[in-house]
Protein backbone atom coordinates (compact mmCIF):
# COMPACT_ATOMS: atom_id res chain seq x y z
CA UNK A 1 0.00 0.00 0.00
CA UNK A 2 2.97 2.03 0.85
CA UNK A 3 3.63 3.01 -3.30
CA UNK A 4 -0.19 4.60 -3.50
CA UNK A 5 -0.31 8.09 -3.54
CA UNK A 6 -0.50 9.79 -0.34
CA UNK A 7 -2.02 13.22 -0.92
CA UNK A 8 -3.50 16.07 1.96
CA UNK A 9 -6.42 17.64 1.22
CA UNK A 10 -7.60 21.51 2.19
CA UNK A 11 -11.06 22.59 1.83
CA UNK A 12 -12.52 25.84 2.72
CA UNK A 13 -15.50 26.62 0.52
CA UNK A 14 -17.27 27.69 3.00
CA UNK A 15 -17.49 27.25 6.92
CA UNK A 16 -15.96 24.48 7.27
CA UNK A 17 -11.96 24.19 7.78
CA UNK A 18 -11.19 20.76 6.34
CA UNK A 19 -7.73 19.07 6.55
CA UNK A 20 -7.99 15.47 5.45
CA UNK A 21 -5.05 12.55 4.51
CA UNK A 22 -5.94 9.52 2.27
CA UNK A 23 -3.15 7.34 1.10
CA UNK A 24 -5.09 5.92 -2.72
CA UNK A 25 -8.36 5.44 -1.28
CA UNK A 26 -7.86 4.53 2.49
CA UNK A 27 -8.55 7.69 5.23
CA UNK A 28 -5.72 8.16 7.46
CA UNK A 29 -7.01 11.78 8.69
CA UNK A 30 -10.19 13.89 8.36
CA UNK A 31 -9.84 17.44 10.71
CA UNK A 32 -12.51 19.70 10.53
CA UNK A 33 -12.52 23.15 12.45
CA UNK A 34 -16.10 24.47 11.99
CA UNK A 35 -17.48 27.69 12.95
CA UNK A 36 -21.27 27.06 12.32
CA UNK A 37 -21.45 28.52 15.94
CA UNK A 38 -20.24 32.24 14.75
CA UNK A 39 -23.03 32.42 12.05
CA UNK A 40 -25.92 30.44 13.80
CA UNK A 41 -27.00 34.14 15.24
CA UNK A 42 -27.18 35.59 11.78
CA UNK A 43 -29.21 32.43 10.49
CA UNK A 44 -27.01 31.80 7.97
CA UNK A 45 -23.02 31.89 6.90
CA UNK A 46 -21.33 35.54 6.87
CA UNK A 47 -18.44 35.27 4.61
CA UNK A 48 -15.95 37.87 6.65
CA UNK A 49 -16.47 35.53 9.73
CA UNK A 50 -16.18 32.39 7.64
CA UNK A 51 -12.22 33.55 6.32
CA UNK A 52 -11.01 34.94 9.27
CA UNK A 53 -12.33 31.42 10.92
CA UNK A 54 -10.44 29.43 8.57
CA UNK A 55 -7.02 32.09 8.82
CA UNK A 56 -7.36 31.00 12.52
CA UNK A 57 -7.80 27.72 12.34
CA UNK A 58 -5.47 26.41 9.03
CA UNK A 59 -2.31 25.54 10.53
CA UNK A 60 -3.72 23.72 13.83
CA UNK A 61 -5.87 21.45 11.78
CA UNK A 62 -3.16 20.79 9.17
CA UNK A 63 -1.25 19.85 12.57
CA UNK A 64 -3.90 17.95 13.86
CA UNK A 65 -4.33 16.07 10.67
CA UNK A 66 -0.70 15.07 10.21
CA UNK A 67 -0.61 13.81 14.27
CA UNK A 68 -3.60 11.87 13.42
CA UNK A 69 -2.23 9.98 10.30
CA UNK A 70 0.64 9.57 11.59
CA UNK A 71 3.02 10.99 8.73
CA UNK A 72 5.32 13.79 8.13
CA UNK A 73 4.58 17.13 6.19
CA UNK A 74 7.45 15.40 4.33
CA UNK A 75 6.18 11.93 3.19
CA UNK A 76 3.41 13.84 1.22
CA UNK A 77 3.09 12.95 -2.54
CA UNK A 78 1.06 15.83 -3.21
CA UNK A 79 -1.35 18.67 -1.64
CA UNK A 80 -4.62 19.48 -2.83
CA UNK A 81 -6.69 22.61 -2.54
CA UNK A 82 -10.47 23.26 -3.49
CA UNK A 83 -10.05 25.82 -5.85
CA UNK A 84 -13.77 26.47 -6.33
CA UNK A 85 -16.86 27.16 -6.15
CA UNK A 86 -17.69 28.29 -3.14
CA UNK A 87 -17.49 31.90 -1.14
CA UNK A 88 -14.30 33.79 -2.72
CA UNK A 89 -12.73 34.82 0.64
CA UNK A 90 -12.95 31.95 2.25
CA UNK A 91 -11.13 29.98 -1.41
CA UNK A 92 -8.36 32.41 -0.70
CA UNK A 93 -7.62 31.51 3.08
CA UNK A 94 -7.33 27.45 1.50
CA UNK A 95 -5.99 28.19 -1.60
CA UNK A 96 -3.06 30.36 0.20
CA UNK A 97 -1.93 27.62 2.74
CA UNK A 98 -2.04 24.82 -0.22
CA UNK A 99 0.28 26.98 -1.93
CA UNK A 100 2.54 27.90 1.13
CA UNK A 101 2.60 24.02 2.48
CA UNK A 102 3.74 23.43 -1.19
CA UNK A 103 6.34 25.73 -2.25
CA UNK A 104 7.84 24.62 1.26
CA UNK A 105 7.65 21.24 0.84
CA UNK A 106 8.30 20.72 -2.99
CA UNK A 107 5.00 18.96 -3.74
CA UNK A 108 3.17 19.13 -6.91
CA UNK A 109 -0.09 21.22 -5.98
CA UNK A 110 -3.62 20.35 -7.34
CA UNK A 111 -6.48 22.67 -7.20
CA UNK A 112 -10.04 20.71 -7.54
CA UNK A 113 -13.55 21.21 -7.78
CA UNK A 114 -15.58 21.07 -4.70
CA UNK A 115 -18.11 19.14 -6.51
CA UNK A 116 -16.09 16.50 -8.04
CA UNK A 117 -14.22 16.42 -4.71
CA UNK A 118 -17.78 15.23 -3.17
CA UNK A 119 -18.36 12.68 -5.67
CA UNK A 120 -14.96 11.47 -5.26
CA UNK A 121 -14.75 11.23 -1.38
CA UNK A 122 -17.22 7.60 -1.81
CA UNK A 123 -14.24 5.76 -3.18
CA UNK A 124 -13.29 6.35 0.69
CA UNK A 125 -15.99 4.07 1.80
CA UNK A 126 -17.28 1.77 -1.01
CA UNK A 127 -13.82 1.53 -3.45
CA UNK A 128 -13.23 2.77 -6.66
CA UNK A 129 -16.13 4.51 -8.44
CA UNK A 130 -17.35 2.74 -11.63
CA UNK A 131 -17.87 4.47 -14.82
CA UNK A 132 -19.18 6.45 -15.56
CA UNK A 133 -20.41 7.49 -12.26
CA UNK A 134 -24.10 9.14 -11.67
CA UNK A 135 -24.13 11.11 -8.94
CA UNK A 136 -26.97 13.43 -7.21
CA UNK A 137 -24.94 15.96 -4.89
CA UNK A 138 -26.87 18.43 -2.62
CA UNK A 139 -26.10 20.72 -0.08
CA UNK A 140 -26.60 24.38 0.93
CA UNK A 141 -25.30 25.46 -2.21
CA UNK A 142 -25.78 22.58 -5.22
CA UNK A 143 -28.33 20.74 -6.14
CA UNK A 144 -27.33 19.07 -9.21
CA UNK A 145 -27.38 15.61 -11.11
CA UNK A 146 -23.96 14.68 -12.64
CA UNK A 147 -22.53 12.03 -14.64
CA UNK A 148 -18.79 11.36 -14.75
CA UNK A 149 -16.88 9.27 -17.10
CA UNK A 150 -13.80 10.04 -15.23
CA UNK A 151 -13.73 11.78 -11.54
CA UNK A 152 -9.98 13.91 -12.58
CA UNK A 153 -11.33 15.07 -15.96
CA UNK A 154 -14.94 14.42 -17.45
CA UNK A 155 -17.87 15.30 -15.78
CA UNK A 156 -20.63 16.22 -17.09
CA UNK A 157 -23.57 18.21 -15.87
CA UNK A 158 -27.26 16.70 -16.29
CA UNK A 159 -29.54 19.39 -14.46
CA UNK A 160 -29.22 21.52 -11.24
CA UNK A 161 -31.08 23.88 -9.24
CA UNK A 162 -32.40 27.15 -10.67
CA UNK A 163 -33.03 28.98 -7.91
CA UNK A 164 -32.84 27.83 -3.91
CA UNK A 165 -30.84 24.71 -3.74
CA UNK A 166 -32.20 22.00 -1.02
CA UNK A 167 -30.04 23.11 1.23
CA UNK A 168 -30.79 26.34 1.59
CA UNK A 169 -34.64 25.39 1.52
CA UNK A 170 -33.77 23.10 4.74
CA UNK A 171 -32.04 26.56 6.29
CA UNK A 172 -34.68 29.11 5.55
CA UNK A 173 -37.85 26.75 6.69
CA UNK A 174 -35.92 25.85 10.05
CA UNK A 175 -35.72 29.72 10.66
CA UNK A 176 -39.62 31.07 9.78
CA UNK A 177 -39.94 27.72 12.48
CA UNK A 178 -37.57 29.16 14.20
CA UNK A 179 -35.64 26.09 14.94
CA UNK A 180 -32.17 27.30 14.39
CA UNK A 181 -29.16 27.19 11.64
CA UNK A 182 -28.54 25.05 10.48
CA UNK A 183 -31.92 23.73 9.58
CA UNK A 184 -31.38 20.30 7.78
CA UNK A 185 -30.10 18.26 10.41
CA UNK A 186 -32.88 19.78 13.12
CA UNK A 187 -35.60 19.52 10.65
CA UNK A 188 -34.56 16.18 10.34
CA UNK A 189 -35.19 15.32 13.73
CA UNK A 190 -38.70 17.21 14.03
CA UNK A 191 -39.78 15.03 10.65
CA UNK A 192 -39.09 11.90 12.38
CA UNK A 193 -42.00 12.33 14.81
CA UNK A 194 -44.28 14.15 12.24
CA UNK A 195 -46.69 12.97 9.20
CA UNK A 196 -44.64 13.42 5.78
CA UNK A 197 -48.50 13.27 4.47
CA UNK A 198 -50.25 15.55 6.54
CA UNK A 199 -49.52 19.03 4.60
CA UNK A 200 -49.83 18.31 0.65
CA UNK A 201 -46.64 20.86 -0.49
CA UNK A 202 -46.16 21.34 -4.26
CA UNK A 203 -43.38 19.49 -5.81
CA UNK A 204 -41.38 21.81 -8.63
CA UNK A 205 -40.51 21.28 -12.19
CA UNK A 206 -42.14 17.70 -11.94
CA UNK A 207 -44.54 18.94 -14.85
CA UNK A 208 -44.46 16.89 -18.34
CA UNK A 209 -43.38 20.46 -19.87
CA UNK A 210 -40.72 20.76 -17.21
CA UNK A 211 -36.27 20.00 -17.74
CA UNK A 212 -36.26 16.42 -16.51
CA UNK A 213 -33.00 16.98 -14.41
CA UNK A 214 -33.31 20.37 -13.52
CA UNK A 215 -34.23 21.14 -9.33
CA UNK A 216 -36.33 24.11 -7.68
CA UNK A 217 -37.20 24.68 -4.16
CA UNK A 218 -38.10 28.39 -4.12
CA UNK A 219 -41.90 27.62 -4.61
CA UNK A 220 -42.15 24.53 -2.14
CA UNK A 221 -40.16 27.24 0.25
CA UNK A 222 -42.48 30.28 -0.41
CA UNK A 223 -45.63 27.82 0.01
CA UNK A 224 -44.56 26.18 3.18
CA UNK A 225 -43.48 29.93 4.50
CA UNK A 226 -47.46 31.32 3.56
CA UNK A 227 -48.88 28.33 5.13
CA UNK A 228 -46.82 28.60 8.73
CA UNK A 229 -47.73 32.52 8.34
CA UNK A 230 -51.87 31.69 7.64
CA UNK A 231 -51.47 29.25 10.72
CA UNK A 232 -50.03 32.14 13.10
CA UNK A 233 -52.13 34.89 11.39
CA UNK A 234 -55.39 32.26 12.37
CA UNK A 235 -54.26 32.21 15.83
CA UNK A 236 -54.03 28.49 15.69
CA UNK A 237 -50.87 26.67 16.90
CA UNK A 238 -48.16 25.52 14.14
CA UNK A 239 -47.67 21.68 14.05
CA UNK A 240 -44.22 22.14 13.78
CA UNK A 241 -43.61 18.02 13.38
CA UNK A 242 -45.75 17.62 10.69
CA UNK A 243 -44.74 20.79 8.72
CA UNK A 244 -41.18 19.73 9.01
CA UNK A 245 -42.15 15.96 7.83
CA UNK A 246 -44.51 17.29 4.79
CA UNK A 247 -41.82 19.93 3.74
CA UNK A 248 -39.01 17.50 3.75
CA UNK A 249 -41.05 14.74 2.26
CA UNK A 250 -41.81 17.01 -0.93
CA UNK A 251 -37.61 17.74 -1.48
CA UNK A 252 -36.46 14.23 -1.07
CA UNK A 253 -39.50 12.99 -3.62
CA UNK A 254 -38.22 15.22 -6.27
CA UNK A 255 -34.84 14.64 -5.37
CA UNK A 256 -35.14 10.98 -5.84
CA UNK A 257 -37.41 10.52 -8.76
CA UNK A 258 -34.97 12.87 -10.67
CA UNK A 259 -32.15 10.75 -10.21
CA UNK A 260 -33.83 7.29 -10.67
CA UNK A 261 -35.05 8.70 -13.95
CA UNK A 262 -31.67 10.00 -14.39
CA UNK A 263 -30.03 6.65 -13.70
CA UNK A 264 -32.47 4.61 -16.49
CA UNK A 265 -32.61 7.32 -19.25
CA UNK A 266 -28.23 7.45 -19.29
CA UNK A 267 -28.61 3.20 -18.72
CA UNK A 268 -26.39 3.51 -15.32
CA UNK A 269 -27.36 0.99 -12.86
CA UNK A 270 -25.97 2.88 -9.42
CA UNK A 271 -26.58 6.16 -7.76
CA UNK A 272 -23.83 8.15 -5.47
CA UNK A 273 -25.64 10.44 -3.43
CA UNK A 274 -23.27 13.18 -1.62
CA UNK A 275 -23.60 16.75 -0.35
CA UNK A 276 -24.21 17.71 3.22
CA UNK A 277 -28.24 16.85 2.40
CA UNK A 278 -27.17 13.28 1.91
CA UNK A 279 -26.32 13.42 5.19
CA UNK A 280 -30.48 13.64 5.79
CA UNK A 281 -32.09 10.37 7.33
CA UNK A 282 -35.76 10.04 5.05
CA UNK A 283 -33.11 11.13 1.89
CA UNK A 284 -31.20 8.34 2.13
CA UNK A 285 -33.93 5.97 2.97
CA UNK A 286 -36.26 7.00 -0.07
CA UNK A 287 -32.87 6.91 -2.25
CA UNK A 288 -32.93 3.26 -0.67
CA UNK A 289 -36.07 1.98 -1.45
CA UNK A 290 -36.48 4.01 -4.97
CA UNK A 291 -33.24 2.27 -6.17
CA UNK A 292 -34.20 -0.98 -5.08
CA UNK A 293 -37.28 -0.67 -6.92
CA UNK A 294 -35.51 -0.26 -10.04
CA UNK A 295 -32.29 -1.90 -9.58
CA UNK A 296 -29.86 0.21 -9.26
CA UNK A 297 -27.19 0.12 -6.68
CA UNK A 298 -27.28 3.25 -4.30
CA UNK A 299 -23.95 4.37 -2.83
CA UNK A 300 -24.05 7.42 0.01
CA UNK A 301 -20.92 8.18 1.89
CA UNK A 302 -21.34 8.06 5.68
CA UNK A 303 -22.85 10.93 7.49
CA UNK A 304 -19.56 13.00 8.09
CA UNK A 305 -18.30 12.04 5.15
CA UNK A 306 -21.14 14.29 3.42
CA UNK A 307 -20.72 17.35 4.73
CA UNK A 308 -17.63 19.53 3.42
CA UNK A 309 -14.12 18.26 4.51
CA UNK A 310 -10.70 18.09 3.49
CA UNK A 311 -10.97 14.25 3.04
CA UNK A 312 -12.89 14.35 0.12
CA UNK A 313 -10.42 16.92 -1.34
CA UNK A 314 -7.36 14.71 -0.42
CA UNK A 315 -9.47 11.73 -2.45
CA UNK A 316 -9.74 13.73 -5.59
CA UNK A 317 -5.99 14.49 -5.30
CA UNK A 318 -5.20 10.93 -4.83
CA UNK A 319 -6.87 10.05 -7.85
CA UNK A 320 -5.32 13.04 -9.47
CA UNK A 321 -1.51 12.11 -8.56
CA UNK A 322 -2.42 8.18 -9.44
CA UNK A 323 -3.47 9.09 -13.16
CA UNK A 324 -0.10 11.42 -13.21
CA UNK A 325 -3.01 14.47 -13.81
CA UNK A 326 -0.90 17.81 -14.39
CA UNK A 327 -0.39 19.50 -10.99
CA UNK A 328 -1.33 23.12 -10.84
CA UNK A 329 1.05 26.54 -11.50
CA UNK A 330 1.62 28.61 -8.59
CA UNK A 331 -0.50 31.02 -9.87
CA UNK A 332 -3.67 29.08 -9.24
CA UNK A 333 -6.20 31.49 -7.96
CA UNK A 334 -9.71 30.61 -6.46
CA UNK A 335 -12.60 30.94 -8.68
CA UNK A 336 -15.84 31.36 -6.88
CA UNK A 337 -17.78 29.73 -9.68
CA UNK A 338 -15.43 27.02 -10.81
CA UNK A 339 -17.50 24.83 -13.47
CA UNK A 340 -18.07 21.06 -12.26
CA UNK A 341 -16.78 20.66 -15.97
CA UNK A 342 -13.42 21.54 -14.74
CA UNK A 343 -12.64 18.54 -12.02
CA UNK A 344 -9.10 20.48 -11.46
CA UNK A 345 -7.16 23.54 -12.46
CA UNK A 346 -3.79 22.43 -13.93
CA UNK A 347 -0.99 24.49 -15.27
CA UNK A 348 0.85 24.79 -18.55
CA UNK A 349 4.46 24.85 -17.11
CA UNK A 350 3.74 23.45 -13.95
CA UNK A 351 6.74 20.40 -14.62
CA UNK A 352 9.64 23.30 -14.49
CA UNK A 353 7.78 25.21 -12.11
CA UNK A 354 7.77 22.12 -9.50
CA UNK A 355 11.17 21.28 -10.67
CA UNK A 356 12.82 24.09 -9.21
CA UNK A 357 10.77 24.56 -6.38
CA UNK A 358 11.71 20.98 -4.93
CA UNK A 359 15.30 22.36 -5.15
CA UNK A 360 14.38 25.67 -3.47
CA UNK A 361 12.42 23.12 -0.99
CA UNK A 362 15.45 21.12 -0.16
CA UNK A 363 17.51 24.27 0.42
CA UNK A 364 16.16 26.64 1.92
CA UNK A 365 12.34 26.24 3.18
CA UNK A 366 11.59 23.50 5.15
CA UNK A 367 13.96 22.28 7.40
């Protein structure tokens, strides 16, 4: 095992400070610094306090990651960045620190795509991913149905969300309930004990005249809003349980149906479902039994493994340094809206470039 690729892996798209290690596909380390507590007052995340949180926290999770693997800074075959999308400021803070940790060390740096990075992060729990892969990621940001030939350089884009993605749906309910941020795993809870059938919420862009692949939420949201507000404006008690159920019901039905239908139109008979909404309980049971139903073979990452962190980063750049993929330049900038057609960033010159820098390295930087 010792000759695969053992890669560390920043992400900070968002709140999140991830620091993960894989060595090929096995997780040695997965450090995550979160600061969902600074922006749970403001009911959602504040970019300013998201960067400085991750300038704070970089180096003693990289620390903590390396302690927990059990490797040197040195041993590292390569370093791995998300390079986008996600909030610019926050990019920067990641982006920076892959490129510092680099130049010191003389490793080839790779920036990736957050997206591919979640679809890649499976091979972590359930092997290599066939191909091509189908995958349904959602999350605060994405909701979108992929398909990818190859994880470090074809993916292709089936349908996403035009306006609120299911994450942020999950968010904004929770607070006119006022539950809290962030509202998909509390929801969660509250739907367990409620009716998923008691409130009949309208399910968008599941018309015959609608894109097949293609998500909305901001009509189930505005609905489920108007109805809460008629309840309170009536004087009459919310069932928050049941609202919670019914609303969550109505995204994981469209959710699923889109990607089984996904799944049989391209002829793919399995279904990666990632994205810190796969983390959601009635998701991943739905997913379950809609799959099953048409045999296909559902893979979902564990819980943790869902939501953002630096493991799934370090998997892409794994995969990355095992198909010799060209490492990125040192000018590798974040890009806020990185396309998921662009798995990773490389550079032109990036063989001289690393060249010199290992000799730099050796002299001068690291001792």
């Amino acid at each position: 095992m010792a000759d695969e690729p053992l890669v560390l892996g920043i992400e900070t798209s968002c709140d999140e400070t991830g620091v993960g290690i894989v060595r090929g596909t096995t997780l040695l380390a997965d450090a995550v610094a979160s600061s969902v507590d600074e922006h749970a007052r403001f009911g959602g995340v504040v970019p300013e306090v998201a960067s400085r949180a991750h300038l704070e926290a970089m180096v003693p999770t990289i620390e903590r990651a390396l302690k927990e693997a059990g490797v040197s800074a040195r041993d590292l075959d390569g370093i791995a960045v998300t390079a986008g999308p996600g909030l610019a400021g926050a990019l920067l803070v990641g982006v920076s620190a892959a490129k510092a940790y680099a130049y010191a060390l003389g490793k080839p740096l790779y920036g990736v795509n957050h997206l591919a990075s979640h679809i890649c992060v499976d091979q972590l729990e359930h092997g290599p991913l066939p191909e091509p892969t189908m995958a349904l990621l959602v999350s605060g940001g994405h909701s979108s149905l992929l398909l990818s030939a190859d994880i470090t350089s074809d993916v292709r884009p089936l349908g996403a969300t035009i306006d609120d993605a299911a994450g942020e749906a999950f968010d904004k309910i929770a607070r006119v309930l006022n539950l809290g941020f962030p509202g998909g795993p509390v929801i969660d809870r509250y739907a367990r004990e409620g009716d998923p059938e008691a409130i009949a919420f309208p399910r968008g862009l599941t018309g015959p005249r609608d894109p097949a692949y293609d998500f909305s939420f901001s009509g189930l949201k505005t609905a489920v809003a108007r109805w809460i507000e008629a309840k309170r404006a009536a004087g009459e008690e919310v069932p928050v349980r049941d609202v919670s159920a019914s609303f969550q019901e109505a995204v994981v039905d469209v959710l699923t149906r889109k990607a089984v239908r996904a799944c049989k139109d391209e002829g793919v008979d399995h279904l990666m479902i990632g994205g810190g909404v796969a983390a959601n309980s009635r998701l991943r049971a739905l997913a379950q039994e809609r799959c099953e139903a048409a045999g296909i073979r559902l893979r979902v990452p564990r819980p943790k493994l869902c939501t953002d962190n630096g493991a799934m980063v370090a998997a892409l750049g794994a995969e990355m340094v095992a198909r010799n993929r060209a490492a990125s330049d040192w000018d590798l900038s974040a890009d806020s809206s990185l396309p998921v057609t662009d798995p990773h960033v490389p550079g032109a010159a990036h063989s001289h470039s690393h060249d010199h820098v290992h000799e730099t390295a050796r002299e001068n930087l690291y001792p």
